[in-house]
Protein backbone atom coordinates (compact mmCIF):
# COMPACT_ATOMS: atom_id res chain seq x y z
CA UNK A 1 9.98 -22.01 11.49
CA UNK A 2 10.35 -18.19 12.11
CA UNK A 3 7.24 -15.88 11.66
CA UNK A 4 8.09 -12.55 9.69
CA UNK A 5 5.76 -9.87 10.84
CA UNK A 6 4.45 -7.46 8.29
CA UNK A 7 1.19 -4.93 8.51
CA UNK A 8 -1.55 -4.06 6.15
CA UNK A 9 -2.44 -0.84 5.87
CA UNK A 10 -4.95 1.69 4.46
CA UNK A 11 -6.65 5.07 4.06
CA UNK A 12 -8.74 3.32 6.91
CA UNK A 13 -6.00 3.95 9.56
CA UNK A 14 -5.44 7.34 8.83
CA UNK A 15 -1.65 8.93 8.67
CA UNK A 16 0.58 6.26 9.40
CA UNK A 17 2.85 6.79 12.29
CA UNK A 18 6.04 5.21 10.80
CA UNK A 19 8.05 5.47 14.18
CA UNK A 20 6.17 3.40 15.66
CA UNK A 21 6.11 0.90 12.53
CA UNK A 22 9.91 0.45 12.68
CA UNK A 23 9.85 0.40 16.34
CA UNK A 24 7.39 -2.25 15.84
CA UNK A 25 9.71 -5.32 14.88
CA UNK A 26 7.36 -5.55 12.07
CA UNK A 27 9.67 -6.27 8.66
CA UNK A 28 7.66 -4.72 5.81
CA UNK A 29 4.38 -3.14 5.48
CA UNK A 30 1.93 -3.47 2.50
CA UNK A 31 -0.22 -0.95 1.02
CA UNK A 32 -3.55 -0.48 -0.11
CA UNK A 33 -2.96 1.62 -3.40
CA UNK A 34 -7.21 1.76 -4.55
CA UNK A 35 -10.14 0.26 -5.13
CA UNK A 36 -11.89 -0.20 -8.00
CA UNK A 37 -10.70 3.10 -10.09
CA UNK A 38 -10.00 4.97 -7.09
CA UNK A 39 -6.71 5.30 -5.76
CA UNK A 40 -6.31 5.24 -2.02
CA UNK A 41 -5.90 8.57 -0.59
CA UNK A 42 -3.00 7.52 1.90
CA UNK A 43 -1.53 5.40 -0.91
CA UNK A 44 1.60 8.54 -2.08
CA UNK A 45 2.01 9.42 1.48
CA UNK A 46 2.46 5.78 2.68
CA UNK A 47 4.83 4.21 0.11
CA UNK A 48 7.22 7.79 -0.42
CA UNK A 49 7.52 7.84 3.58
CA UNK A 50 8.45 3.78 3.38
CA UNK A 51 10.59 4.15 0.99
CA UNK A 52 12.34 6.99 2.07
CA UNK A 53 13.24 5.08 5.64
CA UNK A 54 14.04 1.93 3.57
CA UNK A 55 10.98 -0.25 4.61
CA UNK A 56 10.41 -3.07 2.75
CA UNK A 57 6.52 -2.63 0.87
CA UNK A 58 4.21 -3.99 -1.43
CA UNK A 59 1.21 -2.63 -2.42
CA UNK A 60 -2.19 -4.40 -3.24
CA UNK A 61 -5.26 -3.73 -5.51
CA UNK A 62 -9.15 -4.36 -3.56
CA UNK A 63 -10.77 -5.82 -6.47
CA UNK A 64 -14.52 -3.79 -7.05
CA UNK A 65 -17.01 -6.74 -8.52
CA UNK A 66 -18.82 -3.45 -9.70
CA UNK A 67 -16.08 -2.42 -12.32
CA UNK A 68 -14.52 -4.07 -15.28
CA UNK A 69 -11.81 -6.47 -14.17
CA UNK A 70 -9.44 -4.82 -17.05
CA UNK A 71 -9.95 -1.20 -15.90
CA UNK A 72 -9.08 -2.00 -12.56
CA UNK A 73 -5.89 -3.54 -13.93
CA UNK A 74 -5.00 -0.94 -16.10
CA UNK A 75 -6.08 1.74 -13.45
CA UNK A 76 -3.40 -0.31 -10.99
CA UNK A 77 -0.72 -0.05 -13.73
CA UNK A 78 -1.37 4.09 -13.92
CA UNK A 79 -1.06 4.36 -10.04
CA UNK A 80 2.26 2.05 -9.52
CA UNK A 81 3.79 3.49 -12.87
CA UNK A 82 5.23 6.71 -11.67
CA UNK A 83 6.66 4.95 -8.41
CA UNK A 84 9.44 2.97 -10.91
């Protein structure tokens, strides 16, 4: 079996220095895009600089036990839309 590398990251690690991602060997990174109904603030940056050197991304939603399940969903939805 073959382990595929990929990183997690965040507003936590500050401005991502994508160099040193691809020079990484890591295959794809995924994103934190919010929290609860806040979107995270490196979320734009993160996934338009990805995409624009052709690294393969995800993105994920840190579920708040604080705030209604279905906001948080719908709030997800409004964030990803305009990346389609």
């Amino acid at each position: 079996m073959t382990d595929i590398i990929g990183v997690d990251f965040s507003h936590w690690d500050g401005e991502i220095n994508f160099d040193a991602f691809q020079s990484s060997g890591a295959a794809f990174a995924v994103f934190k895009a919010g929290q609860g109904l806040n979107v995270d603030s490196q979320f734009y940056r993160s996934h338009d600089e990805a995409k624009r050197r052709g690294i393969v991304q995800g993105a994920y939603w840190y579920v708040d036990p604080r705030v209604a399940p279905l906001q948080q969903a719908a709030k997800l939805v409004s964030t990803l839309k305009p990346l389609q």
